[in-house]
Protein backbone atom coordinates (compact mmCIF):
# COMPACT_ATOMS: atom_id res chain seq x y z
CA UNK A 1 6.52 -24.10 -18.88
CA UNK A 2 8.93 -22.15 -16.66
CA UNK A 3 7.77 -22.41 -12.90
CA UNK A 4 7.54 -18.77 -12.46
CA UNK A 5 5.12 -18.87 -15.31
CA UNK A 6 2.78 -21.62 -14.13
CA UNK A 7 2.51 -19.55 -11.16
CA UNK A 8 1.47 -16.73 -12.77
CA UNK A 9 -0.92 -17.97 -14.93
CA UNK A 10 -2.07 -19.52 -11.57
CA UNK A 11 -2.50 -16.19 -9.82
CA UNK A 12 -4.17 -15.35 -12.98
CA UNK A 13 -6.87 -17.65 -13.13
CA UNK A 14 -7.01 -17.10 -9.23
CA UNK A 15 -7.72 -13.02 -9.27
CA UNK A 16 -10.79 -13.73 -11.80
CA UNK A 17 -12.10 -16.56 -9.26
CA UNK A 18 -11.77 -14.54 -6.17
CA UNK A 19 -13.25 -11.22 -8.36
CA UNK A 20 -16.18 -13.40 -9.52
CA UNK A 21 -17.12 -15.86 -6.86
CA UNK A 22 -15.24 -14.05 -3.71
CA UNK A 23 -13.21 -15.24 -1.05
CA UNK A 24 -15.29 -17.75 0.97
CA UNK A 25 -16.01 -19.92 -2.06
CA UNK A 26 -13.53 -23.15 -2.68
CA UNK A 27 -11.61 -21.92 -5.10
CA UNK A 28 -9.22 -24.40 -6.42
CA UNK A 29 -11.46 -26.77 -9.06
CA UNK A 30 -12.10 -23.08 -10.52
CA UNK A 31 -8.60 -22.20 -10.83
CA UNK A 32 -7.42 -25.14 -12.20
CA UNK A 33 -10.18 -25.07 -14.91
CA UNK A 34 -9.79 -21.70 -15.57
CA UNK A 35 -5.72 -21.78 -15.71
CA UNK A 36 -5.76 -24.74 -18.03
CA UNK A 37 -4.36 -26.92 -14.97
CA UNK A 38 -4.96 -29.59 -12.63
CA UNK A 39 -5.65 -29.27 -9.17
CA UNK A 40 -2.64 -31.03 -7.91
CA UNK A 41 -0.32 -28.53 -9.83
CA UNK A 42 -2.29 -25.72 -8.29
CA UNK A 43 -1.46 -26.92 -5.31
CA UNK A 44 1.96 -27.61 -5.96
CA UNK A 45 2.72 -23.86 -7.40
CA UNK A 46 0.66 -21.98 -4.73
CA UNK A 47 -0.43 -24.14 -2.55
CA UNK A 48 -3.76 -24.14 -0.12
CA UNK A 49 -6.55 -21.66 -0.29
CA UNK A 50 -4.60 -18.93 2.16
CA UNK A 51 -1.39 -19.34 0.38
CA UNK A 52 -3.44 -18.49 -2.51
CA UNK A 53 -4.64 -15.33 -1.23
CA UNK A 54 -1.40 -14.58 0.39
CA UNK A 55 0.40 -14.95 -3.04
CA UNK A 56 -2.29 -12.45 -4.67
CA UNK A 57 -2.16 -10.10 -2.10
CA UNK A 58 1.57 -9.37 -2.56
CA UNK A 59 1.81 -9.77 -5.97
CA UNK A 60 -1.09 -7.19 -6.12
CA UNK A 61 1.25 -4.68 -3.49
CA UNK A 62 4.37 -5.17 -5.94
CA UNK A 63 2.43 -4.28 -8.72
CA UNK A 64 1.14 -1.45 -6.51
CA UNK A 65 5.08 -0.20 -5.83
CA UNK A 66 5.82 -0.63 -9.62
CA UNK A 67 3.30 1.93 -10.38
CA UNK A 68 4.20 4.25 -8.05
CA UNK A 69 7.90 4.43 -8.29
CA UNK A 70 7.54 6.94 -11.72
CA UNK A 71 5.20 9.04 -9.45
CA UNK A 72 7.77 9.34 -6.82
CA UNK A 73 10.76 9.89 -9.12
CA UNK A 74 8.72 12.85 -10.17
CA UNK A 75 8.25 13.93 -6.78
CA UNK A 76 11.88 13.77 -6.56
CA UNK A 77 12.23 15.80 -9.53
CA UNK A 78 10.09 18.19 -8.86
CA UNK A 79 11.79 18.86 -5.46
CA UNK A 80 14.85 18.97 -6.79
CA UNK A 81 13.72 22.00 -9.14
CA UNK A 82 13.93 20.27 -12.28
CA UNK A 83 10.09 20.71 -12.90
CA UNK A 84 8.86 22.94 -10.24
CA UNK A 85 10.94 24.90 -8.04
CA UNK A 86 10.38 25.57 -4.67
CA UNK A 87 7.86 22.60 -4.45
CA UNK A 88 7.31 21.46 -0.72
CA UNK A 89 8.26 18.49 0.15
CA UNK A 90 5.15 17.96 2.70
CA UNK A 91 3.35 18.38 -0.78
CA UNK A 92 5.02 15.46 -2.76
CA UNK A 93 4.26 13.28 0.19
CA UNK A 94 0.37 14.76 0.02
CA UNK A 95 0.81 13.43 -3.52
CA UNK A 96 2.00 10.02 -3.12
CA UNK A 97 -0.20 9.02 -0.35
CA UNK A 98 -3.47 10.29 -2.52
CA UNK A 99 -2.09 8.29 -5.27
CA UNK A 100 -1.68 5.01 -3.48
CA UNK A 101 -5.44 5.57 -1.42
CA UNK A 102 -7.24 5.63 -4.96
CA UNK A 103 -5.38 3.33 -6.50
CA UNK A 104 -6.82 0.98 -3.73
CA UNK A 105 -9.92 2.21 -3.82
CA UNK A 106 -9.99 1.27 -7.38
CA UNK A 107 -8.60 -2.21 -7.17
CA UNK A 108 -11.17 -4.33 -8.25
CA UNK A 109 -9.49 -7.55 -5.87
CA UNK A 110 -9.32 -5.91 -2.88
CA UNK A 111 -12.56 -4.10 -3.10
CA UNK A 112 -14.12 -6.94 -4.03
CA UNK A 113 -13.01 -8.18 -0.58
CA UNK A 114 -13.22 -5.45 1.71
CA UNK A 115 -17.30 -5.14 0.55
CA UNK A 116 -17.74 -8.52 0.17
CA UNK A 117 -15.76 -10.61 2.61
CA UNK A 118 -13.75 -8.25 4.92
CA UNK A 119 -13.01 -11.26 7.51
CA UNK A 120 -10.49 -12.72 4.97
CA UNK A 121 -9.03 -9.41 3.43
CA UNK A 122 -8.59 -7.12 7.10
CA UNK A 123 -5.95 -9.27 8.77
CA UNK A 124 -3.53 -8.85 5.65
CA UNK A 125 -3.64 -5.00 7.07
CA UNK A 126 -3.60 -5.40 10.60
CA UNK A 127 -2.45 -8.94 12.22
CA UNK A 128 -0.70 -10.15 8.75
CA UNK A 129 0.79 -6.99 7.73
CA UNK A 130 4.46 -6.90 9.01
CA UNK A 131 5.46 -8.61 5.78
CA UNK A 132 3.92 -6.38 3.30
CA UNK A 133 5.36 -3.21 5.77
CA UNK A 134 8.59 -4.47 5.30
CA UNK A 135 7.96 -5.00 1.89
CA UNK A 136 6.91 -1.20 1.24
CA UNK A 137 9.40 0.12 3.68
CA UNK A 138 12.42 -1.79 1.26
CA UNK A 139 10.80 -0.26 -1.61
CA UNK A 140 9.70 3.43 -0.27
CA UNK A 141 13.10 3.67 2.05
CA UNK A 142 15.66 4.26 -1.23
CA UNK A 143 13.05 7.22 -2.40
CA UNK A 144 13.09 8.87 1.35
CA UNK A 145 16.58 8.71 1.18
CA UNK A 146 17.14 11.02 -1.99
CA UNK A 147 14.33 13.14 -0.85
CA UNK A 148 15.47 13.91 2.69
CA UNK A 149 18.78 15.95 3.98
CA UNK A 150 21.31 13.98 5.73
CA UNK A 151 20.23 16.30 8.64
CA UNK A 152 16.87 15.18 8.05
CA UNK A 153 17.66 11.47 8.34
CA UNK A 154 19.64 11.84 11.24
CA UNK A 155 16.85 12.45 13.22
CA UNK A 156 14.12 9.54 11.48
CA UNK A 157 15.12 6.39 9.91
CA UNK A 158 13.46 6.21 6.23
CA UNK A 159 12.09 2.67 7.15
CA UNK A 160 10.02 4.44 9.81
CA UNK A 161 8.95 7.17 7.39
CA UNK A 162 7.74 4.33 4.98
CA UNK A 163 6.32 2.33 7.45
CA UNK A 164 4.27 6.22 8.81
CA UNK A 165 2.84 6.39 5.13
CA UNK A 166 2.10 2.35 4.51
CA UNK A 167 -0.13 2.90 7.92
CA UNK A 168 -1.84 5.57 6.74
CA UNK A 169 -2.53 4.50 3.49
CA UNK A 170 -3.63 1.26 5.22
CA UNK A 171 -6.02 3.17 7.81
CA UNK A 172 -7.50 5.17 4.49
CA UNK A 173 -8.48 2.11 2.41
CA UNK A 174 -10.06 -0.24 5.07
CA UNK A 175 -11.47 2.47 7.53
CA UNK A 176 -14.55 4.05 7.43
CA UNK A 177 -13.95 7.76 9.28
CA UNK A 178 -16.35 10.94 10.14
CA UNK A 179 -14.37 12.92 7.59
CA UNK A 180 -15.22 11.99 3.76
CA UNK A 181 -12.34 11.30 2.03
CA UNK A 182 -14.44 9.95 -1.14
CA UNK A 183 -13.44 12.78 -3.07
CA UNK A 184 -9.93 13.76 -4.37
CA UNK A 185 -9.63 17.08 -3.14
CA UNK A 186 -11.27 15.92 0.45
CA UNK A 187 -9.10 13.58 0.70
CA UNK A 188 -6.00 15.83 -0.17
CA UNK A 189 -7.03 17.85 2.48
CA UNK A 190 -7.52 15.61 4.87
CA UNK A 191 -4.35 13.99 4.22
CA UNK A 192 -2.27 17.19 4.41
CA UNK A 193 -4.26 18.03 8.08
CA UNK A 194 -2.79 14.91 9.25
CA UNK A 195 0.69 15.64 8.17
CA UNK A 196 0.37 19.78 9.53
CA UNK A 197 -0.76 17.47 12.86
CA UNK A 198 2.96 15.53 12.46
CA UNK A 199 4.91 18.82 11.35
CA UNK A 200 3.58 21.01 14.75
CA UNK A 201 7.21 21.79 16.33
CA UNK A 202 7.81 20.02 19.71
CA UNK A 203 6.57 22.13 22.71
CA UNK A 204 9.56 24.17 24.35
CA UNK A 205 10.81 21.75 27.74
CA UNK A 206 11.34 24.89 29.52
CA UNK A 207 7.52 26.07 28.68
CA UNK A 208 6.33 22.48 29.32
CA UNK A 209 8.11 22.68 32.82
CA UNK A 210 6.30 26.47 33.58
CA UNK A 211 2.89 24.85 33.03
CA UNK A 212 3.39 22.07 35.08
């Protein structure tokens, strides 16, 4: 088989493993059975139990970006008038981050591990993140960049606008809050409080200065 392939099956037989017997259990005898494989080539393809759940987690995230790239060429669409003219940009964003928090929410892997065995799954969003940030920020940045005006990006990289949203989207899935979000139209809300919060105009310096 092709190497690529043997990994994948791999991964395969690892998501069902982790789903089914979580993340503290030793997982490769199970994978191997299940993928058809020895325990040696597990090793060989993915490697130890970490790089296993390293390799799921951003496979999982890539499959997350695949989905959402048609959603945000229809933001771009729609913004561009071909659907819905006049839509707000602020809105689209709204959108896509509501899309990407249920989506999680959903996932049967990582909600498997942020119930069942949070110790494992949490650093991948805090102390192990940078890669998938950079990850989302190479894949988000090309959308900001048709959605915003050159004037626009002058004053904020895309990168940084992509790595604003993969934060929030983070802080959504893996922390509990006083607002609840559980519902759609909650969440919408609170989503597009948070970005009226990051529109609010910069105080005038001269104003600022008067107070003082």
């Amino acid at each position: 088989m092709d190497p690529d392939a043997i990994r994948e099956q791999i991964l395969d037989a690892a998501m069902e493993c982790v789903i089914e017997l979580g993340f503290t259990s030793r997982l490769h005898a199970a994978i191997a059975q299940r993928a058809g494989l020895s325990r040696p080539t597990v090793y060989k393809y993915v490697g130890d139990q970490n790089a296993i759940f390293g390799a799921l987690f951003q496979r999982e995230i890539t499959r997350f970006f695949v989905v959402l790239d048609p959603v945000l060429r229809g933001q771009e669409r729609s913004l561009r008038g071909d659907q819905k003219p006049g839509r707000d940009l602020r809105v689209g964003f709204v959108d896509a981050i509501v899309f990407a928090v249920q989506y999680a929410r959903a996932h049967p892997l990582l909600q498997k591990g942020l119930r069942d065995d949070p110790q494992v799954v949490l650093p991948w969003f805090t102390i192990r993140a940078k890669p998938f940030v950079e990850l989302g920020a190479n894949l988000l940045t090309p959308h900001f960049q048709r959605l915003f005006t050159p004037g626009q990006l002058a004053e904020v990289s895309p990168k940084a606008i992509s790595e604003w949203a993969f934060r929030i989207i983070g802080s959504l899935i893996v922390t509990e809050g006083i607002v609840d979000t559980t519902q759609e139209q909650s969440l919408r809300e609170f989503v597009s409080s948070l970005l009226s919060i990051a529109f609010i105009p910069a105080p005038d310096p001269g104003l600022v200065r008067g107070a003082g």
